[in-house]
Structure formats: C-alpha cells, structure tokens
Protein backbone atom coordinates (compact mmCIF):
# COMPACT_ATOMS: atom_id res chain seq x y z
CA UNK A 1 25.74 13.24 10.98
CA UNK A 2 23.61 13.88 8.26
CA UNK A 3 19.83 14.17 8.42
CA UNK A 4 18.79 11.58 5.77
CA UNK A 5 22.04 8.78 5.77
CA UNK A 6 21.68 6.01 2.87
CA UNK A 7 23.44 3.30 3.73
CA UNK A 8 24.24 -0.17 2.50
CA UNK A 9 24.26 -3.53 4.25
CA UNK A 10 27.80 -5.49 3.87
CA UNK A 11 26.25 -8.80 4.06
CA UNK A 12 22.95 -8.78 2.13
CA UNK A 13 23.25 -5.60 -0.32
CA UNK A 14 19.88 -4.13 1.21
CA UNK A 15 19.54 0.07 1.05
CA UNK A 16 18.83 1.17 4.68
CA UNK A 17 18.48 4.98 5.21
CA UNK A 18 19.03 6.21 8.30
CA UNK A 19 16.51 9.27 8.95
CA UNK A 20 17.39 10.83 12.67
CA UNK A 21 14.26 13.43 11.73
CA UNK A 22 12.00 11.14 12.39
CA UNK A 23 12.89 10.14 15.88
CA UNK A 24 11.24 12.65 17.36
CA UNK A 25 7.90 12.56 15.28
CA UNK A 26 4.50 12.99 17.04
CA UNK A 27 3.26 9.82 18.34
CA UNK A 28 -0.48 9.52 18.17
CA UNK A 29 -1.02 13.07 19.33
CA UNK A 30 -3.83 13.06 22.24
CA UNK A 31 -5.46 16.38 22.03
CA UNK A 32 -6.29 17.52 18.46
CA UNK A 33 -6.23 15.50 14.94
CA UNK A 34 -3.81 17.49 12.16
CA UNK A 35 -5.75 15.67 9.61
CA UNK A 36 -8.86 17.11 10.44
CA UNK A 37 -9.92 20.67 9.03
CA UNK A 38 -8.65 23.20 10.81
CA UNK A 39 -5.66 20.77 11.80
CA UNK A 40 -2.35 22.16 11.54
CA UNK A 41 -2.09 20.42 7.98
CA UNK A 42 -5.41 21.02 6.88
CA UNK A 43 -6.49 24.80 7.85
CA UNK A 44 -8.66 24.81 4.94
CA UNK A 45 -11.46 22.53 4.03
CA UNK A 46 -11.15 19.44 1.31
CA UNK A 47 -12.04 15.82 0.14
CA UNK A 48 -8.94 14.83 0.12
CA UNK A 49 -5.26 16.57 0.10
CA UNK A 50 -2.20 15.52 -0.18
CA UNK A 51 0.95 17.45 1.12
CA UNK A 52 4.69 17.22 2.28
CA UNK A 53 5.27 15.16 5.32
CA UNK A 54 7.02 17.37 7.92
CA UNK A 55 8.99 14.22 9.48
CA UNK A 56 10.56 12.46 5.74
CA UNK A 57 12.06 9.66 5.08
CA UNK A 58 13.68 11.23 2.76
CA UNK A 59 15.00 14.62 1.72
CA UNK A 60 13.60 17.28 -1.03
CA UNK A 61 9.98 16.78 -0.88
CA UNK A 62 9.71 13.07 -2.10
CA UNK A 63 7.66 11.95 0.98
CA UNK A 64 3.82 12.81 0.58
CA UNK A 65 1.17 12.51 3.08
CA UNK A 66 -2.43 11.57 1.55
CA UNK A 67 -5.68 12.54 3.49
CA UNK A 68 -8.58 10.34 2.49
CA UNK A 69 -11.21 12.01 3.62
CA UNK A 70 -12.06 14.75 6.17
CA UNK A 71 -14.22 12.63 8.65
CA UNK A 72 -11.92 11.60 11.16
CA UNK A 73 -13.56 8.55 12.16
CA UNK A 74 -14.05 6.65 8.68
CA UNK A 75 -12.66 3.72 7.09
CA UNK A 76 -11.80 3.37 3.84
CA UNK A 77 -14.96 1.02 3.09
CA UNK A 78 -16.98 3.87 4.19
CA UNK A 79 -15.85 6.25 2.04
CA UNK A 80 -18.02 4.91 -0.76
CA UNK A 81 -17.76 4.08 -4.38
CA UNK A 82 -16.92 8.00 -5.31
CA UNK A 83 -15.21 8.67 -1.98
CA UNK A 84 -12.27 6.16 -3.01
CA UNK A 85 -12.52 7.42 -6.70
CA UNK A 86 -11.23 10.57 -5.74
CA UNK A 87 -8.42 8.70 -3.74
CA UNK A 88 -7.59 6.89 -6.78
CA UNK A 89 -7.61 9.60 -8.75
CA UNK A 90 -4.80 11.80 -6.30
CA UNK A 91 -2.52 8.32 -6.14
CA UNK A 92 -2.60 9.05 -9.49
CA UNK A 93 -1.91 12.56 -10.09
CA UNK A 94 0.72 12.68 -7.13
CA UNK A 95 2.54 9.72 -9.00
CA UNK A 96 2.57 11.18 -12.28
CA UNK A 97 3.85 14.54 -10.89
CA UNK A 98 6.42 12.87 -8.62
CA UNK A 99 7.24 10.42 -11.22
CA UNK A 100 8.21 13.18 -13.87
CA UNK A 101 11.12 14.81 -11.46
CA UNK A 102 14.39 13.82 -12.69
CA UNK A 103 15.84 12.83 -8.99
CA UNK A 104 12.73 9.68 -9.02
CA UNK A 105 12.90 6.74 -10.50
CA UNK A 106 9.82 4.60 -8.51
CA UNK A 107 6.69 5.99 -6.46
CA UNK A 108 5.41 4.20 -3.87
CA UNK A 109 1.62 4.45 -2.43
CA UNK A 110 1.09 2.88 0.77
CA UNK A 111 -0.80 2.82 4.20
CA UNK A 112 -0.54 1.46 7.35
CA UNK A 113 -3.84 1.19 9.46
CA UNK A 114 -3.79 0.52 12.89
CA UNK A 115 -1.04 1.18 15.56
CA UNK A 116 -0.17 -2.57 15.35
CA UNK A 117 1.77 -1.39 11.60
CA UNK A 118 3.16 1.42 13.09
CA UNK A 119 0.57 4.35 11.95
CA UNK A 120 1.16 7.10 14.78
CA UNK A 121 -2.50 9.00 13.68
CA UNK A 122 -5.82 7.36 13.50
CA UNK A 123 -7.27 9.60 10.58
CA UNK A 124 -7.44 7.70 7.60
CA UNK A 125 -4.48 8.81 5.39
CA UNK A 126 -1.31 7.07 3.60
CA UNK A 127 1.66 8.10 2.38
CA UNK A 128 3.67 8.28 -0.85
CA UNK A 129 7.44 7.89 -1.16
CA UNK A 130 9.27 8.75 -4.42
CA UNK A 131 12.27 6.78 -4.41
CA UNK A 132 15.65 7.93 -6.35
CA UNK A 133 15.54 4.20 -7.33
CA UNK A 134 13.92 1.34 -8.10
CA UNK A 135 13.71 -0.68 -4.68
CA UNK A 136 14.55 -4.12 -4.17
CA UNK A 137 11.16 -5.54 -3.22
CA UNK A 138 9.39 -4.14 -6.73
CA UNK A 139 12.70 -4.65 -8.61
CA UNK A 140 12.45 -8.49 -7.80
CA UNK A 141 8.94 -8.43 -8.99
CA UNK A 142 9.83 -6.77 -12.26
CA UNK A 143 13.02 -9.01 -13.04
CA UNK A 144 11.14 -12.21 -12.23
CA UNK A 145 8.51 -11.45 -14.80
CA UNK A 146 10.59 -10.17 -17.45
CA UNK A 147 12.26 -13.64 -17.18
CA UNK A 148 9.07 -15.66 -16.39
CA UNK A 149 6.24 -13.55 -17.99
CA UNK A 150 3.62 -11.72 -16.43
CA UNK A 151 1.89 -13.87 -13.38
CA UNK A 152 -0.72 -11.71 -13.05
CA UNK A 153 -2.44 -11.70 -16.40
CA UNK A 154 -3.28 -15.55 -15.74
CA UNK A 155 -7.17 -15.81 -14.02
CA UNK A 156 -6.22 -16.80 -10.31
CA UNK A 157 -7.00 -20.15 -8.92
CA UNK A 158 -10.98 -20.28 -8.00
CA UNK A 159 -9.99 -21.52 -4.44
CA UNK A 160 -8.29 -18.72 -4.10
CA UNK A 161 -10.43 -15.44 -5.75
CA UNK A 162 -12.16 -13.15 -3.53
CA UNK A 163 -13.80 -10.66 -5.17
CA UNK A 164 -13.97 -8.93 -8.45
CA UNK A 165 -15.40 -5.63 -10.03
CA UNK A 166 -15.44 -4.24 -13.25
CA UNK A 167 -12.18 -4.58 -14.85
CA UNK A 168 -10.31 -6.09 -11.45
CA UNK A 169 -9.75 -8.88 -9.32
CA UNK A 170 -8.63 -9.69 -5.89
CA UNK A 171 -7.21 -13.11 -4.36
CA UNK A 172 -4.96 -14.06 -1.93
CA UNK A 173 -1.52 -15.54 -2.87
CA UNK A 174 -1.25 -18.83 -3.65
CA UNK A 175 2.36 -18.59 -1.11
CA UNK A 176 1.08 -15.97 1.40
CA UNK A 177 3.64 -14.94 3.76
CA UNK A 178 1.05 -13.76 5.65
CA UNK A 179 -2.47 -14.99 7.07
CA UNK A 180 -4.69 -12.54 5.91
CA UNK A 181 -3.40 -11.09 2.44
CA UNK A 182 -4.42 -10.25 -1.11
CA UNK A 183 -3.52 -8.88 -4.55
CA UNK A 184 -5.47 -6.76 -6.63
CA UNK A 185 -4.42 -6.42 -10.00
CA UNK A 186 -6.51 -5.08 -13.21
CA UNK A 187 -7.87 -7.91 -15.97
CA UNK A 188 -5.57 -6.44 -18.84
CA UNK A 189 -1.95 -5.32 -18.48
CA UNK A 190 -1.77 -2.02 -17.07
CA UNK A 191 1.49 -0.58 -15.78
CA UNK A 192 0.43 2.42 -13.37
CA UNK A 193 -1.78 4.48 -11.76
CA UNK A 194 -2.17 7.05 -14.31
CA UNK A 195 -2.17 4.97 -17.19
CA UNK A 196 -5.78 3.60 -15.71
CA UNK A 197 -8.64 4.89 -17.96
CA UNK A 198 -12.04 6.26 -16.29
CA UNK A 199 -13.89 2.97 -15.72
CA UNK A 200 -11.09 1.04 -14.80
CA UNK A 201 -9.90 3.79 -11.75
CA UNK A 202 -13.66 3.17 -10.97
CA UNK A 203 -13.13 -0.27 -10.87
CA UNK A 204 -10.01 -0.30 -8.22
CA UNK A 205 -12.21 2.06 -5.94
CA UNK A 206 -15.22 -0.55 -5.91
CA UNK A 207 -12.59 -3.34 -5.26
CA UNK A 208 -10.86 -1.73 -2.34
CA UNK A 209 -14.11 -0.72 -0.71
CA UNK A 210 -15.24 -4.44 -1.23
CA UNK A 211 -12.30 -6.08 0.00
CA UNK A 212 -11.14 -3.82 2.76
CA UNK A 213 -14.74 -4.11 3.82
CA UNK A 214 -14.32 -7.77 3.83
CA UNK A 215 -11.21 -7.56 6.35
CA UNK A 216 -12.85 -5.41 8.58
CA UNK A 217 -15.92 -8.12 8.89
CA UNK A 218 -13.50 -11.11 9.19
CA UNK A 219 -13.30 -10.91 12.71
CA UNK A 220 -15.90 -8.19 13.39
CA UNK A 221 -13.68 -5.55 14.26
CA UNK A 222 -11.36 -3.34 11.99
CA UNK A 223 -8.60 -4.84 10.88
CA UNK A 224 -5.00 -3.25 11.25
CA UNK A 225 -3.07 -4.06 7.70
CA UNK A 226 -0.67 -2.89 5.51
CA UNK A 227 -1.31 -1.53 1.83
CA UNK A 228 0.75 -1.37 -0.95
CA UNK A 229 1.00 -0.15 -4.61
CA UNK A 230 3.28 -1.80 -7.18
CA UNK A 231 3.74 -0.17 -10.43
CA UNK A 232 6.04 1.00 -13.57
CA UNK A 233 9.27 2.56 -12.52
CA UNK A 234 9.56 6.37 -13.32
CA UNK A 235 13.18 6.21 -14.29
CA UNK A 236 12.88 6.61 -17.94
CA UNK A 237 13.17 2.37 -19.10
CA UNK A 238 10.21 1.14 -20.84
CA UNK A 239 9.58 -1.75 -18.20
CA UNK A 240 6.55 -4.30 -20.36
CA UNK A 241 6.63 -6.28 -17.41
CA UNK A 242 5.35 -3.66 -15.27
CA UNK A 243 1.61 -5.31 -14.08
CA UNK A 244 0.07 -2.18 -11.80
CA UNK A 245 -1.26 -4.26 -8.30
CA UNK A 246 -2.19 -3.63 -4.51
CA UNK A 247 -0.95 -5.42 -1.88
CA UNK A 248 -3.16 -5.59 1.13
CA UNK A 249 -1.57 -8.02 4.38
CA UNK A 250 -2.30 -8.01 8.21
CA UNK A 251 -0.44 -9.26 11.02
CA UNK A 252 -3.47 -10.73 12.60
CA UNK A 253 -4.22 -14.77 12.15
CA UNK A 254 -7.26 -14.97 14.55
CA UNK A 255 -9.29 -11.99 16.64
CA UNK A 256 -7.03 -10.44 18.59
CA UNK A 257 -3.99 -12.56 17.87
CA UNK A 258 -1.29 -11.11 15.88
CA UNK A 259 1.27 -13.23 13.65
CA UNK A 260 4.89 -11.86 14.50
CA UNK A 261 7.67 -12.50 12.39
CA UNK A 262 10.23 -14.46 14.21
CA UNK A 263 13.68 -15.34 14.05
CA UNK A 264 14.26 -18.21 12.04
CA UNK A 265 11.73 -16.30 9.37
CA UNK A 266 14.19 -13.24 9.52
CA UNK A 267 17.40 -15.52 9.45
CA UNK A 268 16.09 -17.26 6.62
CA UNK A 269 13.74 -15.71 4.30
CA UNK A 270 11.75 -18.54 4.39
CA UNK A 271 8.28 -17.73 6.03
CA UNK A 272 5.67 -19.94 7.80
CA UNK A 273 2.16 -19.02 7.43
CA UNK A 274 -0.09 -20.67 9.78
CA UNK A 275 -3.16 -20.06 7.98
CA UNK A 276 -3.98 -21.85 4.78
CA UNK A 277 -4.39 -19.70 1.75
CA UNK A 278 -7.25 -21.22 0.76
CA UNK A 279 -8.88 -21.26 3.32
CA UNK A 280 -8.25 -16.96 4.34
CA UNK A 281 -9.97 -17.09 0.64
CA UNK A 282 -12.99 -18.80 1.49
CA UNK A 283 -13.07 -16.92 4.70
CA UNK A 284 -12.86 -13.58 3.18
CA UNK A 285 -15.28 -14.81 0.44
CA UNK A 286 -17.61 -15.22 3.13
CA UNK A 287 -17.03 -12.09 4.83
C-alpha cells in the first residue's frame, strides 16, 4: 500500500487521504522540545522558521511546519505586535512560494493549540499544507460568494464585533457551529496573504494578538482552538470572490468543559451550538 493513498468517499464525494506515515509520529515527546534551538529541527538559532514536516500528509514537500517563535513557553498573544508581524510575514512568503509550484492549486495556514485539537508538541508552531486542489471546505466558500457576493465586505452586526485594528475586524459568526469562534477578515477586499500591503500585515498581527489574547482571558486559562486561513486559490483562475480571512474556533463552551461533536451533528450536517453568538461576542468583548 502506498504511503500517501487519496481516496474518495462513495456516498458523500469527500477527498480522504490515507497517510500510514503518520501513524507512527512522535506524540508529545517527554524529554527534549525539536522546536526549540538546538532541537533536532532547529540546530541553529531564529525568530521564526519554517521547514518540511518529517511525518506529511502529503507527499513532495507540500506539508510545512511553522515555528513562531523560539521561546518554548509563549503564546501567540505574547509574541507582541512585531513578534506576529514576522509570522505574518513567513505565512506569506511560504504561500507565495508554495503557491507558484505547478503541482498546488490552494495553501492552507493553520494551527492547532492544545492537545484537546490534536497538536502532539506544545511549542507554539502551525503548519501549512499545499493542496493539489482546491478543497471542499474553501471551495464552498468561494462558489457561494461568486453566486451571492462577497459576505465579508458588509460591516458585521454590532452585537456581534469583537475587536478591530487598523485595516481589520474580528466577530463571531452570526451561525457559529461552534461556542467560542471568530472571523477575521481585512476592511477592503483582499484575496491572500501576500497580496497584504505593509500596514495592513501589521494590522492582522495586532488583531490576532488582541483576539487570541481575548480567548485565553475568557476563562482565565489558555484556550485550546483551532486556526485557520482562507484565501485565493493558487491554481491559475482569477477567483474575485476570493475575501482573505482567519478562522479561529474552540471546542470548549465553559472552563473546562469541552463541546464534542456528536452523532446526529455528524449524520446530519446540521450543528447545535449551545452558546449564543451574541452573547460569546459580548463575552469576548469583555475579555
């Protein structure tokens, strides 16, 4: 059997690839931090590196690993307005140089904080996948505004805003599937990560400190979530629709209690959020 097996549901269409590599991954290793310097991955010192992950979901180099910072016990709010500038910036460069290789047609940036998402390594990192395609969950996105218009140049509902910096904005869906979630998304139509000019990469930094600060407060202890970027396909199509955004979620609806996805919800596709997005707003607002 092949290493890296793509496969396609019968019943539902969905692309699952089947990646026997990573089944024997290092979980949480117990003695010594890769991330930090002088880590197997990072022998040399740096602010913050990106490199090929040794366990991929994929073949030929399309799965990244991206090191925020050398200080193994930081958040992300902690690494400061410049700190997450220079993040920003290497989402940016590593999806423009992914993004020009003929064999990718979307990048993904994403993290997953916390072993309650799955991440195996406490150092603050994410990841990077450059897909061969355009994947369902962004290819929805893209399809429903080309036929409905952009719904994120609109101002959000007050009720529902968080925060805002220069040039950004952050609010929590108006149909969260999840308690605790928001989207980030710039004032103007932008379509990626490296079509973001100076002030307004400055301005996605500021937000992300201020709202994954806010999580972290919410119930005064860090929050585990999940972290996504949405942005213009790299296959070569113009895509107008494509609006950049983040979307941030966690499984948690109270301190300590986690919001699992259950059976009906999976059978369905039709969610149940138990906690009001308005009021998660207010609560972050307050955070």
């Amino acid at each position: 059997m092949p290493v890296h097996d793509v496969r396609t549901d019968e019943l539902s269409g969905a692309t699952v690839v089947v990646a026997a590599g990573r089944q024997h991954r290092p979980n949480r290793p117990a003695d010594e931090c890769p991330f930090c310097v002088g880590g197997v991955e990072a022998p040399e010192p740096y602010d913050v590196k990106a490199f090929p992950n040794r366990w991929p979901a994929m073949p030929d180099g399309r799965c990244e690993v991206v090191l925020y910072t050398p200080d193994h016990d930081a958040t992300f709010p902690d690494l400061g307005l410049d700190g997450a500038r220079k993040v920003v910036d290497l989402w940016a460069e590593r999806t423009g140089a992914l993004g020009d290789r003929p064999d990718v047609g979307y990048v993904l940036v994403f993290e997953n904080r916390g072993p309650e998402v799955g991440a195996t390594i406490d150092h603050p990192h994410g990841q990077i996948y450059a897909y061969d395609r355009v994947p369902d969950v962004p290819l929805t996105e893209l399809r429903r505004a080309g036929r409905h218009g952009c719904p994120l140049c609109p101002a959000p509902d007050p009720a529902l805003l968080v925060a805002t910096a220069p040039g950004w904005r952050a609010w929590v869906p108006h149909a969260s599937a999840w308690p605790y979630a928001l989207l980030l998304a710039p004032d103007v139509h932008r379509p990626d990560l490296p079509a973001l000019d100076g002030p307004q990469r400055d301005g996605l930094a500021a937000l992300l400190v201020d709202v994954l600060g806010r999580l972290d407060r919410l119930f005064g202890a860090p929050l585990p979530y999940m972290l996504w970027v949405h942005q213009r396909p790299t296959d070569g199509a113009p895509w107008p629709e494509a609006h950049l955004h983040v979307h941030v979620v966690s499984p948690m609806r109270g301190p300590g209690v986690q919001r699992y996805v259950a059976a009906a919800e999976l059978g369905s596709g039709q969610y149940t959020n138990p906690v009001v997005p308005e009021d998660a707003a207010s609560a972050l607002r307050g955070a």
